[in-house]
N, C-alpha and C. Protein backbone atom coordinates (compact mmCIF):
# COMPACT_ATOMS: atom_id res chain seq x y z
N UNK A 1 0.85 -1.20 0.00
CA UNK A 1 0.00 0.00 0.00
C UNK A 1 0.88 1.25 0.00
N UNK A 2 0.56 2.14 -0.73
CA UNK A 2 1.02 3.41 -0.86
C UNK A 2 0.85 4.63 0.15
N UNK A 3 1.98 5.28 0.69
CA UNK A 3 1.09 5.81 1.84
C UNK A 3 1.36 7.14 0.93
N UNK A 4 0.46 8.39 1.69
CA UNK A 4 0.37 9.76 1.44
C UNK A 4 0.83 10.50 2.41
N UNK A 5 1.84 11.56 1.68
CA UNK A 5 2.16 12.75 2.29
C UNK A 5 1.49 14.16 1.95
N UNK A 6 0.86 14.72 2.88
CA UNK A 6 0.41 16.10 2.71
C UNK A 6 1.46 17.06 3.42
N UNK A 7 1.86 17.84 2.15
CA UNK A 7 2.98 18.98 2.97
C UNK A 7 1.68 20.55 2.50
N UNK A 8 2.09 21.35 3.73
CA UNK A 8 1.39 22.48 3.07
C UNK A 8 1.91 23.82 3.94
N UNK A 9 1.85 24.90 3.01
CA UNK A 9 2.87 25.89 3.45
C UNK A 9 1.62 26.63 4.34
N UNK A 10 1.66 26.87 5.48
CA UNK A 10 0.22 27.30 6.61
C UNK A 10 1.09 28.71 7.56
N UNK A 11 -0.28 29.88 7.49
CA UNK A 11 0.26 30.50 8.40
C UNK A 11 -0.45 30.33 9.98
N UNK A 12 -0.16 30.91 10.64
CA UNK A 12 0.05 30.39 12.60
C UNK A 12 -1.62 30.26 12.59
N UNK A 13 -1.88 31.18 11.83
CA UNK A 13 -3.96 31.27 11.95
C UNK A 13 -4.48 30.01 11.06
N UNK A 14 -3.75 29.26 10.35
CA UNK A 14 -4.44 28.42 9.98
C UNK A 14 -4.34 28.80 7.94
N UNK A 15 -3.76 29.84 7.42
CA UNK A 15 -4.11 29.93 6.10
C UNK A 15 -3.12 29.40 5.47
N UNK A 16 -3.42 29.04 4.21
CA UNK A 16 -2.42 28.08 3.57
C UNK A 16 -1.76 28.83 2.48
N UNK A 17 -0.67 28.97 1.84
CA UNK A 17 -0.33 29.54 0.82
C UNK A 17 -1.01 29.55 -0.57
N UNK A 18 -1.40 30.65 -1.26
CA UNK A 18 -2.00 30.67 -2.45
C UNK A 18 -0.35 31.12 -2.99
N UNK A 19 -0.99 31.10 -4.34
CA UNK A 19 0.36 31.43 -5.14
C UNK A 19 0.06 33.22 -5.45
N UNK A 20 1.42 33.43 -5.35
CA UNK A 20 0.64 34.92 -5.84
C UNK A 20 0.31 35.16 -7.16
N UNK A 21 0.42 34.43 -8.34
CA UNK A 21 -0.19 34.01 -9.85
C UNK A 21 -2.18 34.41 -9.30
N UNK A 22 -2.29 33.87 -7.95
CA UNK A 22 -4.04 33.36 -8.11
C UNK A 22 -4.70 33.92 -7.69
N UNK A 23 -4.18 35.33 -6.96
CA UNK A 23 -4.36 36.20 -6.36
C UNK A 23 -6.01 36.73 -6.56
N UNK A 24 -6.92 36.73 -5.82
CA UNK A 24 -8.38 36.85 -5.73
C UNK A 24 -8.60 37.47 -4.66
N UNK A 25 -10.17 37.83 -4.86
CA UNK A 25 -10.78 38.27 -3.55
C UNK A 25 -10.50 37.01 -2.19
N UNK A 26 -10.45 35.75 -2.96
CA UNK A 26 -10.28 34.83 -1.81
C UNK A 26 -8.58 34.43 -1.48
N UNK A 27 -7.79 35.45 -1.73
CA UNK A 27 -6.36 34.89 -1.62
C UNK A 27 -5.65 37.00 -1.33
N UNK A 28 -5.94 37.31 -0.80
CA UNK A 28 -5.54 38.84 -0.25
C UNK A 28 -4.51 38.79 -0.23
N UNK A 29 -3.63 37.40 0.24
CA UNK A 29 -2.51 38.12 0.95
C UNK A 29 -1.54 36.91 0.30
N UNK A 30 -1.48 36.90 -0.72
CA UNK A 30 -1.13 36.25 -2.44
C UNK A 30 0.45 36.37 -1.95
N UNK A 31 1.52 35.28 -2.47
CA UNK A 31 2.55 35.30 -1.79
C UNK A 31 3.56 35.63 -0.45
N UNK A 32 2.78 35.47 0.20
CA UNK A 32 3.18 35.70 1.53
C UNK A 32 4.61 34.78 2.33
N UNK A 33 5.16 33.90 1.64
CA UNK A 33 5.72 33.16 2.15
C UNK A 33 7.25 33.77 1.57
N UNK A 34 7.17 34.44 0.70
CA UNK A 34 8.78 35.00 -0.28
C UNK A 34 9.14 35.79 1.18
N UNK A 35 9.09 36.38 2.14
CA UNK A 35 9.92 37.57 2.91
C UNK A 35 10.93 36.30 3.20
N UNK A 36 10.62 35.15 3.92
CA UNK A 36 10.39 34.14 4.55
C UNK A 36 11.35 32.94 3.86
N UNK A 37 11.80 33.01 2.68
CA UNK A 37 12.32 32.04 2.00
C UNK A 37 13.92 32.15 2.40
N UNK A 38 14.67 31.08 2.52
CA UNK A 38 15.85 30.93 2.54
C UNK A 38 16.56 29.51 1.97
N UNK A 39 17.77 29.82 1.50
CA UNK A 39 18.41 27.97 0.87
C UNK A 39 18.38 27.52 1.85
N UNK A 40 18.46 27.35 3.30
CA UNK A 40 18.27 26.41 4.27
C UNK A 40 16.93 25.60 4.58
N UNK A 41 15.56 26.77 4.56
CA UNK A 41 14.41 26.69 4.57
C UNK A 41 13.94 25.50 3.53
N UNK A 42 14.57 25.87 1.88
CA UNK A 42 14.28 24.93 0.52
C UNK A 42 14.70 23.63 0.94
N UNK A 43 16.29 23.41 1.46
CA UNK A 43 16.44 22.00 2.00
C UNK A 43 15.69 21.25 2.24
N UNK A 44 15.37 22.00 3.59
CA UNK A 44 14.43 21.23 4.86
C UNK A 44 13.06 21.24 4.25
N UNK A 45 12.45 21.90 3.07
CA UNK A 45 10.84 21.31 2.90
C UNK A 45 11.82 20.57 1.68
N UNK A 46 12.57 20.72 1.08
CA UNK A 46 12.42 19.27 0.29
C UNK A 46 12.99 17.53 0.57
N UNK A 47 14.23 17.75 1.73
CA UNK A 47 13.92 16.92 2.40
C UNK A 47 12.99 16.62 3.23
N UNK A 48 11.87 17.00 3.43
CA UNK A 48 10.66 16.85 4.54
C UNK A 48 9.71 16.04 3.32
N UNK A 49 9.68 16.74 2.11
CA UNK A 49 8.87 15.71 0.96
C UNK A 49 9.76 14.20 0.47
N UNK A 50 10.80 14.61 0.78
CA UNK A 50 11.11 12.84 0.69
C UNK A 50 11.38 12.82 -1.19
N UNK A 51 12.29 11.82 -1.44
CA UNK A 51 13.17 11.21 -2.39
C UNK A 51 12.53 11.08 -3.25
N UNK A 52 11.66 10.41 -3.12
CA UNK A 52 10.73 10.00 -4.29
C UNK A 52 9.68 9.66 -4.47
N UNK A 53 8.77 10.27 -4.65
CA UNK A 53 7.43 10.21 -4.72
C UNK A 53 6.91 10.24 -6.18
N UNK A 54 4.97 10.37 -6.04
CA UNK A 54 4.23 10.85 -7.56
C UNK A 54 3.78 11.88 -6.84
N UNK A 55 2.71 12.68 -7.27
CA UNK A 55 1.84 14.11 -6.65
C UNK A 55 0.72 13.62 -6.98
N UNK A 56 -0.09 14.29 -6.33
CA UNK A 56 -1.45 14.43 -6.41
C UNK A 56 -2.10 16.09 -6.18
N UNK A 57 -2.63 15.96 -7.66
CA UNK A 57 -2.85 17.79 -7.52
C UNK A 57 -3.71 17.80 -7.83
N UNK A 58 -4.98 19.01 -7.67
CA UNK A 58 -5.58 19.30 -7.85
C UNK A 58 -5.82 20.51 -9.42
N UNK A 59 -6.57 20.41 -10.39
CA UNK A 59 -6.10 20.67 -11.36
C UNK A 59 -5.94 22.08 -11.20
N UNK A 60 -6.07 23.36 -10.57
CA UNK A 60 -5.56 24.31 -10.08
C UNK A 60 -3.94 24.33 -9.68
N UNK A 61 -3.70 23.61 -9.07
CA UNK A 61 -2.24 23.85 -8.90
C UNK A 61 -1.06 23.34 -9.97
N UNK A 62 -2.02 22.09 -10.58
CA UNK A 62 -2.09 21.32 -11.60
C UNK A 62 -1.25 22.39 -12.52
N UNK A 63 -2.00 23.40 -13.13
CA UNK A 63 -2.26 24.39 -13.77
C UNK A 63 -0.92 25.40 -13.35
N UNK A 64 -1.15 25.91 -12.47
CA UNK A 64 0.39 26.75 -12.18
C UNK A 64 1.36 26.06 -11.87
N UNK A 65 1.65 24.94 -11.42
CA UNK A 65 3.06 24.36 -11.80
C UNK A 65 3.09 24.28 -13.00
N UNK A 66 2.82 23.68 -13.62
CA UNK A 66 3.00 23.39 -15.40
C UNK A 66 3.45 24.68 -15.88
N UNK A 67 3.24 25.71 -15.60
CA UNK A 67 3.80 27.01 -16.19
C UNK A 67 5.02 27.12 -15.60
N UNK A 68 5.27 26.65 -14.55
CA UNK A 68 6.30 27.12 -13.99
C UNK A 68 7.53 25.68 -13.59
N UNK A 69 7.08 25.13 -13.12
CA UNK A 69 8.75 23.93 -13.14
C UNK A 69 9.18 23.22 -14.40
N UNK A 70 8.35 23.49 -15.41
CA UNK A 70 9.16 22.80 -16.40
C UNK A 70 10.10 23.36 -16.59
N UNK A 71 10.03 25.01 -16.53
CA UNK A 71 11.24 25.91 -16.59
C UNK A 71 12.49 25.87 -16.15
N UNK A 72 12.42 25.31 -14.83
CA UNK A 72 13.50 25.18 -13.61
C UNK A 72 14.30 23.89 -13.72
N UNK A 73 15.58 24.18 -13.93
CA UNK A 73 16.49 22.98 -14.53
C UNK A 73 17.44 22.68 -13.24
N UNK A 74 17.49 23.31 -12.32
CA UNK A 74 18.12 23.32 -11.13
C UNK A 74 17.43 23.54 -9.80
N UNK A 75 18.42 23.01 -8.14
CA UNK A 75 17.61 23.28 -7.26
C UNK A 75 17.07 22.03 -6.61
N UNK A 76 16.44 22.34 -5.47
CA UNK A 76 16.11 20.94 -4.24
C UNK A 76 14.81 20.37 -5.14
N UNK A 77 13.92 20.88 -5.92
CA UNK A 77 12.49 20.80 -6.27
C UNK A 77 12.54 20.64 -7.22
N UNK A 78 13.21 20.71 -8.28
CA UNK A 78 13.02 21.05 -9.13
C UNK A 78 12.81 19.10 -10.44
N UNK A 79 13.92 18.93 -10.15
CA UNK A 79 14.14 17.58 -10.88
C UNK A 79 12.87 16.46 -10.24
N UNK A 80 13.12 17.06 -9.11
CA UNK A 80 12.08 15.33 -8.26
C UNK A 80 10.35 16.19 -8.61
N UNK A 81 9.68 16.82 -8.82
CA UNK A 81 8.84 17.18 -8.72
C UNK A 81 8.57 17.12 -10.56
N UNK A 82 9.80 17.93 -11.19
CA UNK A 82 9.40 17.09 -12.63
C UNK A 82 9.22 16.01 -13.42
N UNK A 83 10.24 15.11 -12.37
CA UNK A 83 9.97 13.60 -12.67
C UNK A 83 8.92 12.97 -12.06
N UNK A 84 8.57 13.32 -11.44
CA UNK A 84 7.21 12.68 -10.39
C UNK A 84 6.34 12.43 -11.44
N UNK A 85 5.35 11.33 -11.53
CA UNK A 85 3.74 11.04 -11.97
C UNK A 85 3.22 11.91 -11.61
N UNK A 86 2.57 12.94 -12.13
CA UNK A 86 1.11 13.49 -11.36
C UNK A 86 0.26 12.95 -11.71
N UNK A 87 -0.81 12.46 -10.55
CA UNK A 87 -1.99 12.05 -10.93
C UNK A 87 -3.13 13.44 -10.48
N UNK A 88 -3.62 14.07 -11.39
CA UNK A 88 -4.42 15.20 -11.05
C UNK A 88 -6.21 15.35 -10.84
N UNK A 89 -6.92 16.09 -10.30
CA UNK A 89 -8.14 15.22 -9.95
C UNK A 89 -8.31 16.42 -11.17
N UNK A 90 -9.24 16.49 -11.53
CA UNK A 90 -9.69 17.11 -12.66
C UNK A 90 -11.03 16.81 -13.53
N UNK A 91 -11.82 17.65 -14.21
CA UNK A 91 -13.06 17.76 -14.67
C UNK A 91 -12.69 17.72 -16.91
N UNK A 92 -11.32 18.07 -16.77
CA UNK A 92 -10.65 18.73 -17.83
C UNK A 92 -9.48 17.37 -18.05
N UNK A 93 -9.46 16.23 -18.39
CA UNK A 93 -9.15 15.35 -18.87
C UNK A 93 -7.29 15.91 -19.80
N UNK A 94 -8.28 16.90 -20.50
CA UNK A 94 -7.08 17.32 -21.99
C UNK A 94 -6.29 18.02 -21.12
N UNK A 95 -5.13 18.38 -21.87
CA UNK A 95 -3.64 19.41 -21.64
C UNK A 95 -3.14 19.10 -20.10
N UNK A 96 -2.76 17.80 -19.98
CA UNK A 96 -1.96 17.92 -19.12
C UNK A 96 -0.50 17.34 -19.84
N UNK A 97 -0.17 18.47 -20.21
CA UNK A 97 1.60 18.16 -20.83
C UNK A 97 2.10 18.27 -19.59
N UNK A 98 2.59 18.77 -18.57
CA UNK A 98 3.53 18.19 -17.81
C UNK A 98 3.09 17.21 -17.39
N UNK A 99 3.87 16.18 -17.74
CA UNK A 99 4.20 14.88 -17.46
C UNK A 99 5.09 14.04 -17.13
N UNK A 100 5.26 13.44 -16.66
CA UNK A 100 4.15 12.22 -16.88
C UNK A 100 3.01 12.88 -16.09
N UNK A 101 1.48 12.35 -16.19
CA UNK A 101 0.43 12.68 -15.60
C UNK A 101 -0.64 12.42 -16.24
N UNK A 102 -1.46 11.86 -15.77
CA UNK A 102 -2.85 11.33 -15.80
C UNK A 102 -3.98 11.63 -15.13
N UNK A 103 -4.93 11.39 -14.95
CA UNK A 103 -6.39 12.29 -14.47
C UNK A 103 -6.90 11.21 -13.42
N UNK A 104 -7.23 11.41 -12.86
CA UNK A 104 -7.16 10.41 -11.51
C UNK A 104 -8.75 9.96 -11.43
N UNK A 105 -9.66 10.77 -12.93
CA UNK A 105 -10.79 9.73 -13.20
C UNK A 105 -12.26 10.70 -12.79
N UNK A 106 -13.19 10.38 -13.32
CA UNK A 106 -14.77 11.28 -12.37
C UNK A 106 -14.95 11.08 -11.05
N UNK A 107 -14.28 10.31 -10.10
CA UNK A 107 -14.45 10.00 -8.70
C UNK A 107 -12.99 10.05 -8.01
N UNK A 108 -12.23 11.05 -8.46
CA UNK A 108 -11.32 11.44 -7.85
C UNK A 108 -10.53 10.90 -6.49
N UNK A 109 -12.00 10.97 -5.49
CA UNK A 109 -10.64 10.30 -4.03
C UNK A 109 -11.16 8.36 -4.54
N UNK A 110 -12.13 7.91 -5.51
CA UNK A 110 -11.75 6.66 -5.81
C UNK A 110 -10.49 6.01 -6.44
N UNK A 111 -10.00 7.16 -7.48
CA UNK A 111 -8.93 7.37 -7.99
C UNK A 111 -7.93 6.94 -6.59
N UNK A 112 -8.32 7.96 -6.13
CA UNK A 112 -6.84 7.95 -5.11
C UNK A 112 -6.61 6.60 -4.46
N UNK A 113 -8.24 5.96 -3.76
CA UNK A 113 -8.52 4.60 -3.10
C UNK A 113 -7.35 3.53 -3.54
N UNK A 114 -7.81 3.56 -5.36
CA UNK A 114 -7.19 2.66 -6.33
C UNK A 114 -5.60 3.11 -5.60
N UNK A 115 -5.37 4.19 -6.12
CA UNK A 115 -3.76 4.12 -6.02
C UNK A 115 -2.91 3.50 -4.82
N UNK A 116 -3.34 3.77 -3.73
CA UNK A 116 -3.16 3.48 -2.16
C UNK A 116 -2.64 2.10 -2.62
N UNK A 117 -3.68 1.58 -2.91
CA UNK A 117 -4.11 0.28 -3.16
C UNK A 117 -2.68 -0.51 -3.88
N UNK A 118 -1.69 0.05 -4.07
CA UNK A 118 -0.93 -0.16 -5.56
C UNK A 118 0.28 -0.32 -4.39
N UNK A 119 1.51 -1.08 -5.13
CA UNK A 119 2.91 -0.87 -5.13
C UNK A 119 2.71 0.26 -5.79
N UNK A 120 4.27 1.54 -5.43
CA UNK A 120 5.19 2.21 -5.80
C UNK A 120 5.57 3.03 -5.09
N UNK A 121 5.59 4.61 -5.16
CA UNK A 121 6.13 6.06 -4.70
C UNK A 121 4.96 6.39 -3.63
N UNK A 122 5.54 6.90 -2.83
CA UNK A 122 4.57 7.63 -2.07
C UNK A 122 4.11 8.83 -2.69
N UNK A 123 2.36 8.98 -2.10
CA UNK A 123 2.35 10.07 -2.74
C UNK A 123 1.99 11.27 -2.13
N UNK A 124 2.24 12.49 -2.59
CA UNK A 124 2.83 13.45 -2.18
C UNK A 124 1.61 14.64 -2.73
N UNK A 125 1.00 15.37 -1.62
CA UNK A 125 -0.08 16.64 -1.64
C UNK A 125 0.59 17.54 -1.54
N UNK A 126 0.76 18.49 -2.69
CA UNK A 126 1.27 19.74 -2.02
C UNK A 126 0.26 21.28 -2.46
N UNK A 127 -0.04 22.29 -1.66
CA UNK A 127 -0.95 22.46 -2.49
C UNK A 127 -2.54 22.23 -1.99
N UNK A 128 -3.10 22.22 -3.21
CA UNK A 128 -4.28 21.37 -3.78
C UNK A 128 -5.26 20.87 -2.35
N UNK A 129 -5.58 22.10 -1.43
CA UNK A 129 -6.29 22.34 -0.86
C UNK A 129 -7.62 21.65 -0.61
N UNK A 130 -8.34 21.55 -1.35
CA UNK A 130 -9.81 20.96 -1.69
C UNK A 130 -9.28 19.43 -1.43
N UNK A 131 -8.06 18.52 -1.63
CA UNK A 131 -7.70 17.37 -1.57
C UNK A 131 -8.01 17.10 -0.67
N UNK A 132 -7.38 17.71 0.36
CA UNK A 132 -6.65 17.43 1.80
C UNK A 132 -7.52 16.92 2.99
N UNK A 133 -8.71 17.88 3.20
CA UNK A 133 -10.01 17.69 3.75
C UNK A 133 -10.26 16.04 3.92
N UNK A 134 -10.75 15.52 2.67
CA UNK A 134 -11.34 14.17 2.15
C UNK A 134 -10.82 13.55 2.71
N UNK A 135 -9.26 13.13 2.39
CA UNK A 135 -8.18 12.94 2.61
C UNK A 135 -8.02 12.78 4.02
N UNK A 136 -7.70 13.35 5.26
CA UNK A 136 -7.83 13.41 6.33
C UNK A 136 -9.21 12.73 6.82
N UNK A 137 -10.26 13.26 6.66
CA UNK A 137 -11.26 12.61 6.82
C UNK A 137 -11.94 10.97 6.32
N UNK A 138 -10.83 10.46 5.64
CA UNK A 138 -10.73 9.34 5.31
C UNK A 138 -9.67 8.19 6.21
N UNK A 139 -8.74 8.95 6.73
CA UNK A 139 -7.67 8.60 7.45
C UNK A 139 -6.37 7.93 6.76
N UNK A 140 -6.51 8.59 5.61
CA UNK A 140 -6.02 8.70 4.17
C UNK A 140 -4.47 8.99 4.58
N UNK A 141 -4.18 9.71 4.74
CA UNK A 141 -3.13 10.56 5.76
C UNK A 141 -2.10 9.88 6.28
N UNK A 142 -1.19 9.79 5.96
CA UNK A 142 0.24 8.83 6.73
C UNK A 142 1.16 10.49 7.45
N UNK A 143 1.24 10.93 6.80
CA UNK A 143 2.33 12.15 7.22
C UNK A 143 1.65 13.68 7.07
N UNK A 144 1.93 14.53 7.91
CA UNK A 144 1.46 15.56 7.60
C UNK A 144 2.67 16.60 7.64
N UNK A 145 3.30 17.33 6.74
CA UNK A 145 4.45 18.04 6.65
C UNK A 145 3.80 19.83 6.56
N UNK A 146 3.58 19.96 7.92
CA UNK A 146 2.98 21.80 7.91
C UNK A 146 4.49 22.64 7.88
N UNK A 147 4.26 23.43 6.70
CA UNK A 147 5.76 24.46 7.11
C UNK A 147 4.66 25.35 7.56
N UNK A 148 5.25 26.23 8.87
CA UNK A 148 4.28 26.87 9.75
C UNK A 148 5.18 28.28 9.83
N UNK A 149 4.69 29.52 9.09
CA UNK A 149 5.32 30.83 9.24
C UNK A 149 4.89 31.79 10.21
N UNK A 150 5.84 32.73 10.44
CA UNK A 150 5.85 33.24 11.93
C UNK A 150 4.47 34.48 11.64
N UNK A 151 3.39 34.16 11.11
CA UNK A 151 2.82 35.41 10.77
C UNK A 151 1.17 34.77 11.32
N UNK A 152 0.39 35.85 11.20
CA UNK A 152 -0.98 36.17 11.12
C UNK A 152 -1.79 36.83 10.25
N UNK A 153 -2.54 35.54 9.53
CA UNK A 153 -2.98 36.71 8.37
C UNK A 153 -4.62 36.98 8.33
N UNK A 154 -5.16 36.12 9.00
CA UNK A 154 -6.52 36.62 9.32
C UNK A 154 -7.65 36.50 8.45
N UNK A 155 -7.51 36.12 7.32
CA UNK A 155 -8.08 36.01 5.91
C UNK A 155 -7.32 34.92 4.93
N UNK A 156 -7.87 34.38 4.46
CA UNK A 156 -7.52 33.47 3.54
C UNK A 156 -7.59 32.07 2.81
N UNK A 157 -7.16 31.26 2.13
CA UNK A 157 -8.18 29.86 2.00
C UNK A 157 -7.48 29.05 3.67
N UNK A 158 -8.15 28.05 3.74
CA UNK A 158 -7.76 26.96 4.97
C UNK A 158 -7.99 25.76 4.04
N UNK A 159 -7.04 24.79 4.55
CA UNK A 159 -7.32 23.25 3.42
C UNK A 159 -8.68 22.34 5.07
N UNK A 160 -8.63 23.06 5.83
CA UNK A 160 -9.95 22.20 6.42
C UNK A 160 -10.81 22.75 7.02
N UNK A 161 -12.00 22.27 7.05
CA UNK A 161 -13.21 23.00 7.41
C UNK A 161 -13.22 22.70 9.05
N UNK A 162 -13.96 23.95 9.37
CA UNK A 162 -14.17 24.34 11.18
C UNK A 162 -14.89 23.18 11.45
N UNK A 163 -16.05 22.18 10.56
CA UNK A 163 -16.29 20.72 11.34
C UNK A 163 -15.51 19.68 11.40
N UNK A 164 -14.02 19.77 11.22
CA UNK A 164 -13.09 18.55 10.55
C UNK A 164 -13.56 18.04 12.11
N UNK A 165 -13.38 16.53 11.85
CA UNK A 165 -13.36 15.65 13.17
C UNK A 165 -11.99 15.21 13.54
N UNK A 166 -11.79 15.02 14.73
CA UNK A 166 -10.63 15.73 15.72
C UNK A 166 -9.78 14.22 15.30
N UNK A 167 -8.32 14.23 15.41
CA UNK A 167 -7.73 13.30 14.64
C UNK A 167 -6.16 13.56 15.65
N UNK A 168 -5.62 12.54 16.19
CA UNK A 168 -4.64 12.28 16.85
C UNK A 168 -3.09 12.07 15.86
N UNK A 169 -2.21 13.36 15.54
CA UNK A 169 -1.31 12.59 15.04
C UNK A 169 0.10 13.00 15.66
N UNK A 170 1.29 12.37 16.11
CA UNK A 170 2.67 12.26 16.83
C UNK A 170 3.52 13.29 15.91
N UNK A 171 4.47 14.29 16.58
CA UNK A 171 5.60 14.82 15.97
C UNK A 171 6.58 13.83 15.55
N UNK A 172 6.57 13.89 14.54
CA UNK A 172 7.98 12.94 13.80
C UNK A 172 8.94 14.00 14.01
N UNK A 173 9.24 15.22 13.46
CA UNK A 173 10.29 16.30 13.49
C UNK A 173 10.09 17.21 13.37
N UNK A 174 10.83 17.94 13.74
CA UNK A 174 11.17 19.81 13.92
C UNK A 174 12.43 20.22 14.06
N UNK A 175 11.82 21.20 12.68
CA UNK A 175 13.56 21.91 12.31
C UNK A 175 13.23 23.39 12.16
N UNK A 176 13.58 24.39 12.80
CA UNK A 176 13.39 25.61 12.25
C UNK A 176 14.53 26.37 11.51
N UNK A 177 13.94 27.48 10.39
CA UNK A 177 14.58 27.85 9.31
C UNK A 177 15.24 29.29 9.78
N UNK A 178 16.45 30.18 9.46
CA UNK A 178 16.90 31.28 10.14
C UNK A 178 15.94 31.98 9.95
N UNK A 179 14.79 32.22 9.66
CA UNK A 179 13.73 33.53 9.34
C UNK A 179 12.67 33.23 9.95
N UNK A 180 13.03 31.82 11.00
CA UNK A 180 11.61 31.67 11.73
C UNK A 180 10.87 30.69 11.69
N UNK A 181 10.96 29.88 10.15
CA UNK A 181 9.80 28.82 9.68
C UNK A 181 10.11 27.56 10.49
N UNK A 182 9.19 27.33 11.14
CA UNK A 182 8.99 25.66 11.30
C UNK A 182 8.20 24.62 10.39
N UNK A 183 9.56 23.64 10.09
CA UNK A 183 9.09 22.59 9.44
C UNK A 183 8.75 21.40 9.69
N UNK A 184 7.25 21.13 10.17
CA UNK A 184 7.14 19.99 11.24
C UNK A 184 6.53 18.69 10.32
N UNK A 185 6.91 17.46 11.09
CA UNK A 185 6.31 16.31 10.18
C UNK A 185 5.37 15.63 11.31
N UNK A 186 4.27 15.28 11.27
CA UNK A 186 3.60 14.92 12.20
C UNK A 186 2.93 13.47 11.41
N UNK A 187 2.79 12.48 12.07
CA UNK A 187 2.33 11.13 11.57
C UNK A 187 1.14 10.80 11.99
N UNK A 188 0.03 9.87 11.22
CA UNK A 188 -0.80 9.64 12.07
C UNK A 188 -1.08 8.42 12.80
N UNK A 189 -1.82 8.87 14.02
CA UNK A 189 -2.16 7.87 15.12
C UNK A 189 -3.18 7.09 14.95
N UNK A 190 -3.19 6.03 15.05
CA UNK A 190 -4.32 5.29 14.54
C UNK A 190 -5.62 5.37 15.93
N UNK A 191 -5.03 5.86 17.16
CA UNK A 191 -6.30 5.31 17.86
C UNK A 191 -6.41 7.26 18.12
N UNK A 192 -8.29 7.13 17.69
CA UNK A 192 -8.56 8.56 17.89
C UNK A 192 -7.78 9.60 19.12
N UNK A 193 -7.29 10.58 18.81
CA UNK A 193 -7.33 11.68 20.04
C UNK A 193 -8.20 11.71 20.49
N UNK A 194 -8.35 11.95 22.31
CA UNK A 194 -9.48 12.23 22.82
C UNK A 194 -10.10 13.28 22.80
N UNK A 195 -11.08 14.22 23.26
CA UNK A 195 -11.83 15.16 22.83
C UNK A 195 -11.63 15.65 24.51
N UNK A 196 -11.23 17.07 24.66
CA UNK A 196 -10.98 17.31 26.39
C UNK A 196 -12.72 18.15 26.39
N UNK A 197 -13.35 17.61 27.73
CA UNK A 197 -14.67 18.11 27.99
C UNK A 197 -14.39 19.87 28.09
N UNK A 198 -15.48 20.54 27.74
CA UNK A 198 -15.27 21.98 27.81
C UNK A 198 -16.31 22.05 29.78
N UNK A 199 -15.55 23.14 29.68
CA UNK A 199 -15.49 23.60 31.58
C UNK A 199 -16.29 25.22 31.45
């Protein structure tokens, strides 16, 4: 069985990185993570995604990588993320030239079921927000890789909704970056967290 990694770039309130390409009424605060970047920081999230994986994207992010890493011939991200399978959930079948990559089908987290299901690469969420939810709520989830920035932004998308049901998972590691970032890997626990009574 294939396990899944969800890495996602989150600020302290809970918002997740948009790209600043996607910049909307629902994304205000559109690149927020560049003050924040350092070659030490790139290391540590790309060793935190691990050697070798496929992706799983959502055809939004789908969409702005493809413009952008085919470009990049160098770097921690660059080679392993172009060689990766994407399997993308998608409505839009056609133009996925970066590849390798395939459409993960009209039932998307069945798609995913199937893959689990498989020998090979782990696979790897980065991103692709709307995934993650399901995903968790499935207990889908082997690793959770939050890079967590020193900020507050008060507005913005979240990859889980205020009813997510409460889910127990262990610090694997923590490394912080010179500008602040913590890069934590947290695993999950198979027997529920408990729920503390409110007083």
């Amino acid at each position: 069985m294939r396990k899944i990694r969800v890495a996602e770039h989150i600020s302290l309130d809970g918002v997740i990185e948009p790209d600043a390409a996607a910049q909307s009424a629902d994304y205000a605060h559109g690149g927020w993570t560049a003050p924040y970047r350092t070659a030490e920081g790139a290391r540590a999230v790309a060793d935190a995604q691990g050697e070798r994986f496929d992706l799983l994207l959502g055809r939004r992010t789908y969409d702005l990588w493809a413009a952008f890493w085919p470009t990049v011939k160098d770097g921690p991200f660059a080679h392993k993320l172009n060689a990766a399978t994407k399997y993308v959930a998608t409505h839009r079948p056609e133009g996925l030239a970066w590849g390798p990559a395939q459409p993960l089908g009209p039932d998307a987290l069945a798609g995913i079921g199937q893959l689990r299901a498989q020998d090979g690469p782990e696979l790897l969420v980065c991103g692709s927000g709307s995934l993650v939810a399901p995903l968790l709520e499935r207990g889908w989830v082997d690793e959770l890789v939050l890079i967590v920035y020193p900020l507050l932004l008060g507005q913005g998308k979240r990859c889980l909704p205020t009813d997510a049901a409460p889910q127990a998972m262990s610090l694997a590691s923590s490394s912080a970056t010179p500008t602040g970032v913590l890069v934590n890997i947290y695993r999950r626990v198979d027997v529920a967290a408990p729920v503390a009574a409110s007083h």
